[in-house]
N, C-alpha and C. Protein backbone atom coordinates (compact mmCIF):
# COMPACT_ATOMS: atom_id res chain seq x y z
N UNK A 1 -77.54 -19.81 -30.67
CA UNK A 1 -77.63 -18.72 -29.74
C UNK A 1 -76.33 -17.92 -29.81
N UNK A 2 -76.48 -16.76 -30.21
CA UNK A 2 -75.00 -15.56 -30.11
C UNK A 2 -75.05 -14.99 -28.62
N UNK A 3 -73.89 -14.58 -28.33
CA UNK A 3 -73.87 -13.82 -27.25
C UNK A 3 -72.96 -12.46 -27.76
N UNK A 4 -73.34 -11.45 -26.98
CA UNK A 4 -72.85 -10.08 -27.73
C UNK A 4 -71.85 -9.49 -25.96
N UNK A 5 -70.88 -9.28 -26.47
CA UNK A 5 -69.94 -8.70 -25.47
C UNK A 5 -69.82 -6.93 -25.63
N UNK A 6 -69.95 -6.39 -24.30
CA UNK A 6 -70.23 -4.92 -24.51
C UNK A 6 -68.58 -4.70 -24.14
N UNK A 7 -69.00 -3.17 -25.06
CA UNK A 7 -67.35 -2.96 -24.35
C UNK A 7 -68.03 -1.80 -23.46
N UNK A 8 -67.17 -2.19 -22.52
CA UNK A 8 -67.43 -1.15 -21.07
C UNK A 8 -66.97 -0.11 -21.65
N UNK A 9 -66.16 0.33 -21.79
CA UNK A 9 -66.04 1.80 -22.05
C UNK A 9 -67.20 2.58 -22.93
N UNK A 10 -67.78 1.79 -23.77
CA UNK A 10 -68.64 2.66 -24.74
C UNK A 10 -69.82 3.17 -23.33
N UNK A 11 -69.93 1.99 -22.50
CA UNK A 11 -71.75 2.20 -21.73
C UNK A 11 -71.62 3.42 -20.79
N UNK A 12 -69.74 3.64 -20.11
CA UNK A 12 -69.91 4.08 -19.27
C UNK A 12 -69.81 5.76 -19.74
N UNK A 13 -70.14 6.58 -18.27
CA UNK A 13 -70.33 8.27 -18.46
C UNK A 13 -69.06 8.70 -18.78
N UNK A 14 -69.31 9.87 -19.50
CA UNK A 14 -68.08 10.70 -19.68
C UNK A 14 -67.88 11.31 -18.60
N UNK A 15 -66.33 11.19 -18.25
CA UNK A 15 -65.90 11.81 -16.62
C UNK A 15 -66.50 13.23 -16.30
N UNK A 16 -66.50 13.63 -15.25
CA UNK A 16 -67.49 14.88 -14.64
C UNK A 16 -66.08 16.03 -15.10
N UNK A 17 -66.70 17.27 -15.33
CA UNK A 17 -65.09 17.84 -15.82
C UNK A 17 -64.47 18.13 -14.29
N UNK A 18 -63.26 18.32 -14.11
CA UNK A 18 -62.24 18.83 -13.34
C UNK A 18 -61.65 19.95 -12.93
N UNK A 19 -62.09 20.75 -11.88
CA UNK A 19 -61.02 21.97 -11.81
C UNK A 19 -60.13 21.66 -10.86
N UNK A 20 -59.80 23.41 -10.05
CA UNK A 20 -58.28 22.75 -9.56
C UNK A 20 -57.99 21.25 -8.55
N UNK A 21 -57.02 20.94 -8.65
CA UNK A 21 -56.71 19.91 -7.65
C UNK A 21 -57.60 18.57 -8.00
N UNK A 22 -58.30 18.51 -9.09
CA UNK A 22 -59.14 17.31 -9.51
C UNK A 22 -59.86 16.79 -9.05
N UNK A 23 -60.75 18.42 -8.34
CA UNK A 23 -62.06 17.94 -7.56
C UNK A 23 -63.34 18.37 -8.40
N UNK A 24 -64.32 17.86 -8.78
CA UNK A 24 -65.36 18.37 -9.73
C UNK A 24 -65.66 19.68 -9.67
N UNK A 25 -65.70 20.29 -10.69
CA UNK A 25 -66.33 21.97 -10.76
C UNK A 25 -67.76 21.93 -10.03
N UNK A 26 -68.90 20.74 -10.12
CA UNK A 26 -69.89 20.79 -9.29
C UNK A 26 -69.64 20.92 -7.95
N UNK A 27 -68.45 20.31 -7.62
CA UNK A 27 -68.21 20.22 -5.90
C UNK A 27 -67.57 21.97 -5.81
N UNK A 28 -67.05 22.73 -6.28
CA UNK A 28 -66.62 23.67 -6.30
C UNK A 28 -67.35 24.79 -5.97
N UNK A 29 -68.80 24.38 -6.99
CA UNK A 29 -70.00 25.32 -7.23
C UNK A 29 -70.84 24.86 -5.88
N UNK A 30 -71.13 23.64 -5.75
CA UNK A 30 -71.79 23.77 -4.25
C UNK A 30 -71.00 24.51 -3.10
N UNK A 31 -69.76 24.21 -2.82
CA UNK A 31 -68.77 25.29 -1.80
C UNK A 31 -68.98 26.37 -1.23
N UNK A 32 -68.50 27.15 -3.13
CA UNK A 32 -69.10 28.68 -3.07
C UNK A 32 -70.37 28.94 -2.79
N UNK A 33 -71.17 27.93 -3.19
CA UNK A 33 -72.55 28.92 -2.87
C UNK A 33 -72.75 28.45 -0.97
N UNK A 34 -72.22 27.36 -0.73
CA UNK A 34 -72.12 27.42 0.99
C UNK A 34 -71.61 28.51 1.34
N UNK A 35 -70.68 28.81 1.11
CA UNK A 35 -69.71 30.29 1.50
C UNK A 35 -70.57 31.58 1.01
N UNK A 36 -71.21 31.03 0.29
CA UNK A 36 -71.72 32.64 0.19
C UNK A 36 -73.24 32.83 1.06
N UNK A 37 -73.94 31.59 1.29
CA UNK A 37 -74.66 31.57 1.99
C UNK A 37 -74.36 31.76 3.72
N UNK A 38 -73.02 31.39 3.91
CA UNK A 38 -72.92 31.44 5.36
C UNK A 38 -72.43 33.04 5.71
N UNK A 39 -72.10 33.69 4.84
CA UNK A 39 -71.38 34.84 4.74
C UNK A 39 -73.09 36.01 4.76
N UNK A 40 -74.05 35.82 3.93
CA UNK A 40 -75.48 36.33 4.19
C UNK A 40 -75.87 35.84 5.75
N UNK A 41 -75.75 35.03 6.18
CA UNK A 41 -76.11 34.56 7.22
C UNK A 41 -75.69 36.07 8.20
N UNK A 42 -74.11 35.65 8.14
CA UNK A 42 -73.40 36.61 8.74
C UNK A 42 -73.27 38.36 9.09
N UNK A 43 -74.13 38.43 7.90
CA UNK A 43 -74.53 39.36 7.60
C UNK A 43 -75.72 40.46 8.14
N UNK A 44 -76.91 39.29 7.72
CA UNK A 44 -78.17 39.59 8.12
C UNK A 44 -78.85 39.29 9.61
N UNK A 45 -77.72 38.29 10.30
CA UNK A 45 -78.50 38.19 11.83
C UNK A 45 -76.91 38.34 12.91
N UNK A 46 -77.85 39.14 13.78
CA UNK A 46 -76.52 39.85 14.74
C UNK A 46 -76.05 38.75 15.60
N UNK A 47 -75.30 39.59 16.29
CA UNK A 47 -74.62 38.04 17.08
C UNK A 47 -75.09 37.77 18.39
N UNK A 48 -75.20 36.38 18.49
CA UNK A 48 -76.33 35.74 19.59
C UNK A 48 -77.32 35.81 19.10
N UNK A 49 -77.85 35.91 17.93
CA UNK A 49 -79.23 35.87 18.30
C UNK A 49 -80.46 34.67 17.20
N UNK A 50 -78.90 33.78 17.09
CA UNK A 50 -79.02 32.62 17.04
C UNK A 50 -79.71 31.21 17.87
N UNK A 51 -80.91 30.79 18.06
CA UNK A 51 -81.61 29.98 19.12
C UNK A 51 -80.11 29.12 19.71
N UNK A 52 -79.88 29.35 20.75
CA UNK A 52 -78.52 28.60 21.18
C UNK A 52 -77.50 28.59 20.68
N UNK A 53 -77.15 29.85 20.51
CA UNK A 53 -75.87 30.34 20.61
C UNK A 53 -75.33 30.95 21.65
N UNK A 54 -76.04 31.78 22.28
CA UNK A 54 -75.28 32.24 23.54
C UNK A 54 -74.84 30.77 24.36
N UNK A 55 -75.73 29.94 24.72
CA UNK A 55 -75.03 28.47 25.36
C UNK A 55 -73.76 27.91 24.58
N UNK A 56 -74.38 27.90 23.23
CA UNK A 56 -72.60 27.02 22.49
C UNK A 56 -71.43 28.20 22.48
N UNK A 57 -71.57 29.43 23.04
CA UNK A 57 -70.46 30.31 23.17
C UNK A 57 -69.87 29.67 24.16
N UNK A 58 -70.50 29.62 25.54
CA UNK A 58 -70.16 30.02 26.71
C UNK A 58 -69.14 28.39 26.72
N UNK A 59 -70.28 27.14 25.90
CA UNK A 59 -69.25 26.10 25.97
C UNK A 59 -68.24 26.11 26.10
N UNK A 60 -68.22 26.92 24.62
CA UNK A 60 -66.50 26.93 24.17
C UNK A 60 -65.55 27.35 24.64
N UNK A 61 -66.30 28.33 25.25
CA UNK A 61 -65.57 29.70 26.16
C UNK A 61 -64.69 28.54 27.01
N UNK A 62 -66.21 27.94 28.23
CA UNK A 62 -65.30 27.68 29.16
C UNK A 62 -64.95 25.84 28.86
N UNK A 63 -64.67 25.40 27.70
CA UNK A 63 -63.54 24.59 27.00
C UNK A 63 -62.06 25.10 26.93
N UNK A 64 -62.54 26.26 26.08
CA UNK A 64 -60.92 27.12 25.89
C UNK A 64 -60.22 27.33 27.08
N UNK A 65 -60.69 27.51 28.35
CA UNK A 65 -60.39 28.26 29.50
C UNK A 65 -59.84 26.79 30.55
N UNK A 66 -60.88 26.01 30.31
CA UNK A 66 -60.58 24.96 31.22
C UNK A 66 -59.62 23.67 30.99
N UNK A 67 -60.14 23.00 29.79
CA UNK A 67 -59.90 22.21 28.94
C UNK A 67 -60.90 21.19 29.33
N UNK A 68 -61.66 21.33 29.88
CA UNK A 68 -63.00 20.11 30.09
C UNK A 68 -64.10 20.46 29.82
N UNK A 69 -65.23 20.15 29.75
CA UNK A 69 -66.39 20.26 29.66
C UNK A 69 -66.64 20.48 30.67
N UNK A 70 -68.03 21.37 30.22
CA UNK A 70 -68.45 22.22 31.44
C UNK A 70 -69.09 20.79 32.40
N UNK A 71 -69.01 21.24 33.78
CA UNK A 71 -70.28 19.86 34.69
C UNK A 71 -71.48 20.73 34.72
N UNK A 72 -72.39 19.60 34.64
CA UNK A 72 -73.73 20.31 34.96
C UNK A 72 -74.45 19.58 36.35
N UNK A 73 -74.95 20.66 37.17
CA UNK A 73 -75.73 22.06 36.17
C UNK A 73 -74.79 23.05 35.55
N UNK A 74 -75.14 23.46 34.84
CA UNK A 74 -74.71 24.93 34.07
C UNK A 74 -74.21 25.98 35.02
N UNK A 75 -73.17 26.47 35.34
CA UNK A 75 -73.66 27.52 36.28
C UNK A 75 -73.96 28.69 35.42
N UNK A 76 -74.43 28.81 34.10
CA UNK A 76 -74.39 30.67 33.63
C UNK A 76 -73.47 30.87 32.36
N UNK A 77 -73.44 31.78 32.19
CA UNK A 77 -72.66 32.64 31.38
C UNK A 77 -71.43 33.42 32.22
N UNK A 78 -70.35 33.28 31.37
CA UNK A 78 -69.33 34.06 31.87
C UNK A 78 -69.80 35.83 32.19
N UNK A 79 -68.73 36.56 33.24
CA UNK A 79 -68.72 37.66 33.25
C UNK A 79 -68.54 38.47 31.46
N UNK A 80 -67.80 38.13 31.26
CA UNK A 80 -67.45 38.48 29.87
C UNK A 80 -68.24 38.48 28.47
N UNK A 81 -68.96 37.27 28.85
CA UNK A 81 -70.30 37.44 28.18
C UNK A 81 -71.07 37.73 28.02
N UNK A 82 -71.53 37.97 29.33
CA UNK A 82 -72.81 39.14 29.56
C UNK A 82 -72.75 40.40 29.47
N UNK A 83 -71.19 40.91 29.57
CA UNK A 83 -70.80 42.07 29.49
C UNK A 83 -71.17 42.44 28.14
N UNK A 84 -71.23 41.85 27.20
CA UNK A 84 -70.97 41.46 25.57
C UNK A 84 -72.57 41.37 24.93
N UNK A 85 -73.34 40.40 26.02
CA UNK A 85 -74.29 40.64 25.73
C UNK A 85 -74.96 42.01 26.32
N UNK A 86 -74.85 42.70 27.35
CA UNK A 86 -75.35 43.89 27.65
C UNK A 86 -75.16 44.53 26.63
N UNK A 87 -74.14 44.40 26.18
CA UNK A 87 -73.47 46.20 25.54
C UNK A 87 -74.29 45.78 24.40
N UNK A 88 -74.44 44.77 23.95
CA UNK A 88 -75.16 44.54 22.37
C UNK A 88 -76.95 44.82 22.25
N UNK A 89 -77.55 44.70 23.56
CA UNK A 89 -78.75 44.92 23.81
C UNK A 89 -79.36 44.08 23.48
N UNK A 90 -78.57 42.40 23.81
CA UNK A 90 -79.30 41.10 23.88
C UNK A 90 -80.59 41.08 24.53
N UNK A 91 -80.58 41.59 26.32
CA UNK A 91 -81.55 41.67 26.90
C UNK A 91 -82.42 42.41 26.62
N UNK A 92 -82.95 43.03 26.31
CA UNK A 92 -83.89 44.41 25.84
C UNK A 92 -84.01 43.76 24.46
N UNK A 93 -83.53 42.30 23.26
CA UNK A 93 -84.74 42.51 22.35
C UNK A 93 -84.96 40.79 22.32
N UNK A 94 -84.16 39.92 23.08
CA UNK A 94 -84.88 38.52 22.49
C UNK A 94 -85.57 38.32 23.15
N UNK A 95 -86.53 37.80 22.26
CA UNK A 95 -88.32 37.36 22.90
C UNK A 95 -89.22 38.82 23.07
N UNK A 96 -88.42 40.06 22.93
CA UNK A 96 -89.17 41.24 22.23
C UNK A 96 -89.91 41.51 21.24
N UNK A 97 -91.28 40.61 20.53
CA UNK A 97 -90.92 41.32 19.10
C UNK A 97 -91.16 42.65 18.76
N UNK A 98 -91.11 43.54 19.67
CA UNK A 98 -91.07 44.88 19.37
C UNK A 98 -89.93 45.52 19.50
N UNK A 99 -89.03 45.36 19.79
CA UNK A 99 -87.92 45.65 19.90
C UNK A 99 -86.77 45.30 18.67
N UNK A 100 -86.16 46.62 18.70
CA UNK A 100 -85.54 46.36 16.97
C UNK A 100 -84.12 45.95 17.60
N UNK A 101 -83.35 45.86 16.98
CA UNK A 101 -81.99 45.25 16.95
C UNK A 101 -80.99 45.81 16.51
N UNK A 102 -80.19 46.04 17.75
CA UNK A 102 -79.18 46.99 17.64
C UNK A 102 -78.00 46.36 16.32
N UNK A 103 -78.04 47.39 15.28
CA UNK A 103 -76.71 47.38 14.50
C UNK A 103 -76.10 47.84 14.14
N UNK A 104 -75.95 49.21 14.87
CA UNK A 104 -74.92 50.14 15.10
C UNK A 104 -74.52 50.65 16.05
N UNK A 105 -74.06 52.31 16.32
CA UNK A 105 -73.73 52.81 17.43
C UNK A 105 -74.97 53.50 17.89
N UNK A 106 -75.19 53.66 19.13
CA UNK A 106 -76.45 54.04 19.17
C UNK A 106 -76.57 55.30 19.77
C-alpha cells in the first residue's frame, strides 16, 4: 500500500488580487457600487418620504438635543420639523397618490 502526500500549496487558490491597503478589488467593487447606489437613492426620492423616516429624524433630533431616548408615548414631531415638513409639502402628498412631489421652487 503507497500513500501519496499532497503538497498544500499546489491544491490551494491563487490569492484574490489586492488593491489599496490590501483589501480585495472585489470588496472595493462591491463599496462603490453601494455608494453609488445610495447616492441614486438620494437622488431620486425626496426627503421624508421614506416609510419612517420622519420618526427616525425626530429620534435623533431629540437624542442630539437631550441625550436620552425619547419616553413613550411619543409626544410628536419637533416644531422644527414640521416647519420642514410644511415648507416641503410633506402634508399635501404622502398617502396622495395624486399628488406630485415637490422638487423645486414652486
Amino acid at each position: 500500500m503507497t500513500t501519496t502526500v499532497r503538497d498544500s500549496s499546489a491544491a490551494a487558490a491563487p490569492p484574490a488580487p489586492r488593491g489599496p491597503r490590501g483589501i480585495p478589488r472585489v470588496a472595493w467593487l462591491c463599496a462603490l457600487i453601494a455608494a453609488v447606489n445610495a447616492l441614486a437613492w438620494s437622488f431620486f426620492i425626496p426627503p421624508f418620504h421614506v416609510p419612517d423616516e420622519t420618526a427616525h429624524f425626530a429620534y435623533i433630533q431629540y437624542l442630539g438635543e437631550k441625550g436620552t431616548p425619547p419616553k413613550h408615548p411619543f409626544a410628536g414631531f419637533s416644531r422644527d420639523e414640521n416647519q420642514t415638513l410644511g415648507a416641503l409639502g410633506f402634508y399635501t402628498t404622502i398617502g396622495n397618490r395624486n399628488a406630485r412631489v415637490a422638487t423645486g421652487p414652486r
